[in-house]
Protein backbone atom coordinates (compact mmCIF):
# COMPACT_ATOMS: atom_id res chain seq x y z
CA UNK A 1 -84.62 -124.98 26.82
CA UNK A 2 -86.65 -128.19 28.04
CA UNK A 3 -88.02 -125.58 31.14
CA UNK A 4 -89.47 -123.14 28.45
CA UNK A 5 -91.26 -125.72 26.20
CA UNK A 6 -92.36 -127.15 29.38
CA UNK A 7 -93.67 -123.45 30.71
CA UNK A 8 -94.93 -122.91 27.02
CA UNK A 9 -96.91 -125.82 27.55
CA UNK A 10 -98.43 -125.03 30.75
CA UNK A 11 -99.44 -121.64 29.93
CA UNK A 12 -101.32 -122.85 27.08
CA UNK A 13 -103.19 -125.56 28.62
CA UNK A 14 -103.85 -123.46 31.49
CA UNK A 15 -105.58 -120.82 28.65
CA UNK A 16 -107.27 -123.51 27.26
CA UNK A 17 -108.97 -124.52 30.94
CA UNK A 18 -109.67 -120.93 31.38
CA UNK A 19 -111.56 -120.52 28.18
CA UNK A 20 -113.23 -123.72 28.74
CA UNK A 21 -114.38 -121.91 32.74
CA UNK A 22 -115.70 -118.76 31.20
CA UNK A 23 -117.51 -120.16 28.50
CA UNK A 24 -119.00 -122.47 31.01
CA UNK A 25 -119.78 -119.83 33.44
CA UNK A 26 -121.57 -117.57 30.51
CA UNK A 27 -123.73 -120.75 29.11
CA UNK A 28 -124.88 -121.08 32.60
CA UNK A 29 -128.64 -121.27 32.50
CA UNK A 30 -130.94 -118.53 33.94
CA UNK A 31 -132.90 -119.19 37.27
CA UNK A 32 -136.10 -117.80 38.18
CA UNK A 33 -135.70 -115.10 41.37
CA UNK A 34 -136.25 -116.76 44.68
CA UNK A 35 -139.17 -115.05 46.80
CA UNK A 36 -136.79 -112.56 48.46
CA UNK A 37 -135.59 -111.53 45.11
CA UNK A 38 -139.23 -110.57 43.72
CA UNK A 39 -139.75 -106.99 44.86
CA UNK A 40 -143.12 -108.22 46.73
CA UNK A 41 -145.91 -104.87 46.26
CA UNK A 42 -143.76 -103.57 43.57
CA UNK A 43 -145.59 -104.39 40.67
CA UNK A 44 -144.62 -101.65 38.04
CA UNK A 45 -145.83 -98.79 36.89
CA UNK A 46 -149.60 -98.81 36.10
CA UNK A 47 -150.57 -95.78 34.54
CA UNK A 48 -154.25 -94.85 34.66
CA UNK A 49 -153.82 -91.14 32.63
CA UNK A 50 -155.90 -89.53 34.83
CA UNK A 51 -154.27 -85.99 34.70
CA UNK A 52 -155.70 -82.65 35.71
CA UNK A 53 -156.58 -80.44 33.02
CA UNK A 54 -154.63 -77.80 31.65
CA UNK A 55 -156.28 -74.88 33.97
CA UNK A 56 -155.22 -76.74 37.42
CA UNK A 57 -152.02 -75.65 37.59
CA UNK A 58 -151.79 -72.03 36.49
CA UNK A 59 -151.37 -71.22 40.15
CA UNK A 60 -148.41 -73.29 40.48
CA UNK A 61 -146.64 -71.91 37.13
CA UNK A 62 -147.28 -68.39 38.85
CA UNK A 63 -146.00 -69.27 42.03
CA UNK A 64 -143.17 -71.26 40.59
CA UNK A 65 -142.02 -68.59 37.80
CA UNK A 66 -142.14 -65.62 40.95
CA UNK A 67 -139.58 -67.95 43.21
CA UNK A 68 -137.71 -68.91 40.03
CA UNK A 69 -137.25 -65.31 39.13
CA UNK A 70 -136.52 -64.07 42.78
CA UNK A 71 -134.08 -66.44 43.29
CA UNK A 72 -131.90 -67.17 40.46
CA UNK A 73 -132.19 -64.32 38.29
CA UNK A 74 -132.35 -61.29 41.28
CA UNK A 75 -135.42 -59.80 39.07
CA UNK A 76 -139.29 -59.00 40.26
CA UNK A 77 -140.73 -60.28 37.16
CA UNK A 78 -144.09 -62.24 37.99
CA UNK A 79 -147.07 -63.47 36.16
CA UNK A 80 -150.02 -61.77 36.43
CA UNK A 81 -153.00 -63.54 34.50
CA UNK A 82 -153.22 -65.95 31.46
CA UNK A 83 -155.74 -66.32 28.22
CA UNK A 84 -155.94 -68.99 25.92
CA UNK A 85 -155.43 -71.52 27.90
CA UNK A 86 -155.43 -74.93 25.87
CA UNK A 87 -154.09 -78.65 25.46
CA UNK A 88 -152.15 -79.47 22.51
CA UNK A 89 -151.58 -83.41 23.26
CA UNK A 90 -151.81 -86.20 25.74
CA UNK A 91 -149.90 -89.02 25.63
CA UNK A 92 -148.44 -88.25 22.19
CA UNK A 93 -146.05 -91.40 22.30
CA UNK A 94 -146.33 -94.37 22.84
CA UNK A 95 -149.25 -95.94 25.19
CA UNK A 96 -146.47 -97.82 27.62
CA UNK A 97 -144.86 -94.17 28.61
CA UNK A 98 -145.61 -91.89 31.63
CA UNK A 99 -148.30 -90.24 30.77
CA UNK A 100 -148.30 -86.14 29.94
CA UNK A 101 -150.78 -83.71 29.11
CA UNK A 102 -148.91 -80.75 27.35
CA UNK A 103 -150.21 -77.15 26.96
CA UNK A 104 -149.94 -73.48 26.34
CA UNK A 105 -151.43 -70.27 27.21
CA UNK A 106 -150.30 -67.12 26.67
CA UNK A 107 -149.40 -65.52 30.16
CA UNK A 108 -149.31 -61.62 31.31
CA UNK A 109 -145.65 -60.89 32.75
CA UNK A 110 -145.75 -57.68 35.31
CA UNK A 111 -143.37 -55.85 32.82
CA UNK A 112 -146.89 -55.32 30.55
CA UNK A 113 -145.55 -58.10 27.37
CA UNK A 114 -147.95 -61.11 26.84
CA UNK A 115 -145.44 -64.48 26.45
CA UNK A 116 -146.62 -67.75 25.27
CA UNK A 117 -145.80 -70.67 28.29
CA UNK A 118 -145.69 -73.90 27.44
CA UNK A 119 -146.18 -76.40 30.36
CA UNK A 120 -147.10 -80.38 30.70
CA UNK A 121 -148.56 -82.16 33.13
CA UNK A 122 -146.86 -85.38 34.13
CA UNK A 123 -148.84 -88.10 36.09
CA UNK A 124 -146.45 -89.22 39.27
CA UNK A 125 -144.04 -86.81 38.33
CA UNK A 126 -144.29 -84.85 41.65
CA UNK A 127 -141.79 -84.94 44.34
CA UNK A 128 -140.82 -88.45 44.80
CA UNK A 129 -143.09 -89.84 42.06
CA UNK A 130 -146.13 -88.51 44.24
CA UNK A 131 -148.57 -86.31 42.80
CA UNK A 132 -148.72 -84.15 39.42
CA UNK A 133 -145.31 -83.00 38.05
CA UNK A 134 -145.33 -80.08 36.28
CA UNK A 135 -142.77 -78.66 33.76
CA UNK A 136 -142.94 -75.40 32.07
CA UNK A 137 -141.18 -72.61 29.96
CA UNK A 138 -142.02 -69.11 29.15
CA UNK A 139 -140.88 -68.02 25.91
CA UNK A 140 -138.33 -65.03 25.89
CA UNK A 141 -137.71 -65.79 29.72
CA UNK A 142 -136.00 -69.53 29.61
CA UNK A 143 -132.87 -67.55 31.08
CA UNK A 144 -130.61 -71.04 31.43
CA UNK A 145 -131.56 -71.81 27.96
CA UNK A 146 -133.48 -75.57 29.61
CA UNK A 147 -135.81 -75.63 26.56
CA UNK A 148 -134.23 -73.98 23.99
CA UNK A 149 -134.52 -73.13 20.98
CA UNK A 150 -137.60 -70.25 22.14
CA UNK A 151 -139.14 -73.47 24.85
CA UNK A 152 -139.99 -75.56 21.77
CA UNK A 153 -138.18 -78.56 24.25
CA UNK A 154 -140.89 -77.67 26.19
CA UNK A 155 -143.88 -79.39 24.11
CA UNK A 156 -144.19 -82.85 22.49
C-alpha cells in the first residue's frame, strides 16, 4: 500500500515539474532572426499595378481557349474576333493585394454565337510569379464548371 502512495506521489510531482517545463518553454521570449535567418533580397511583395490593358491579351485568350478546347474537350471550337472590349475594375480590394485588372468582351466562337468572356489580368501571376497571369471564362463554355454559376467567379 506504502509503494502506491509512494508511486501516487511521484507521478504527481513529476506532473507538476512537467507543467512547470512547458509553461516555461511557451513564456520563452521571442528573439530577433540571426542574419542567416533574414531571407537577404527577399523583401516582399512590392506591387507597382502596372498592368497591361484589357486589349493585350486577347491573343492569348484565343490561343489559350483553341488548346483548351482541343485538348480536354476533343471539340474545334475557337475564337474568332471580339467587340466591346472593356475594364470593369482594378484593384477592387484592398490596396495590400496582388493587383488585377478584370474585364469582359463579348467574343465570336467559330460555331457563329457571340459569348460574353470574362478575363483579369493579374500582375506576377505568370508562370512562376513572372510576367502577366491571365485568367478567363467564356460564358456557356466553362465545361468543368471553374467559375460557375455562368463565369460570374470569374469577375470581382
Amino acid at each position: 500500500m506504502r509503494k502506491i502512495k509512494l508511486f501516487a506521489g511521484f507521478i504527481r510531482s513529476g506532473a507538476v515539474v512537467l507543467a512547470l517545463v512547458a509553461l516555461c518553454g511557451i513564456a520563452a521570449p521571442a528573439q530577433a532572426a540571426n542574419p542567416l535567418e533574414l531571407n537577404f533580397w527577399l523583401s516582399g511583395p512590392r506591387y507597382d499595378g502596372d498592368l497591361p490593358p484589357c486589349e493585350a491579351m486577347l491573343g492569348r485568350i484565343q490561343s489559350r481557349f483553341a488548346s483548351k478546347e482541343g485538348k480536354f474537350w476533343n471539340s474545334d471550337l475557337q475564337i474568332t474576333g471580339f467587340s466591346d472590349v472593356r475594364e470593369i475594375a482594378f484593384r477592387p480590394w484592398e490596396p495590400n493585394n496582388i493587383p488585377r485588372r478584370f474585364c469582359t468582351a463579348v467574343a465570336m466562337i467559330s460555331d457563329g454565337k457571340p459569348r460574353v468572356v470574362n478575363f483579369s489580368l493579374i500582375e506576377d501571376g505568370g508562370l512562376a510569379g513572372y510576367g502577366t497571369g491571365l485568367e478567363f471564362c467564356v460564358v456557356g463554355l466553362d465545361r468543368n464548371w471553374a467559375y460557375n454559376p455562368a463565369c460570374k467567379a470569374a469577375r470581382p
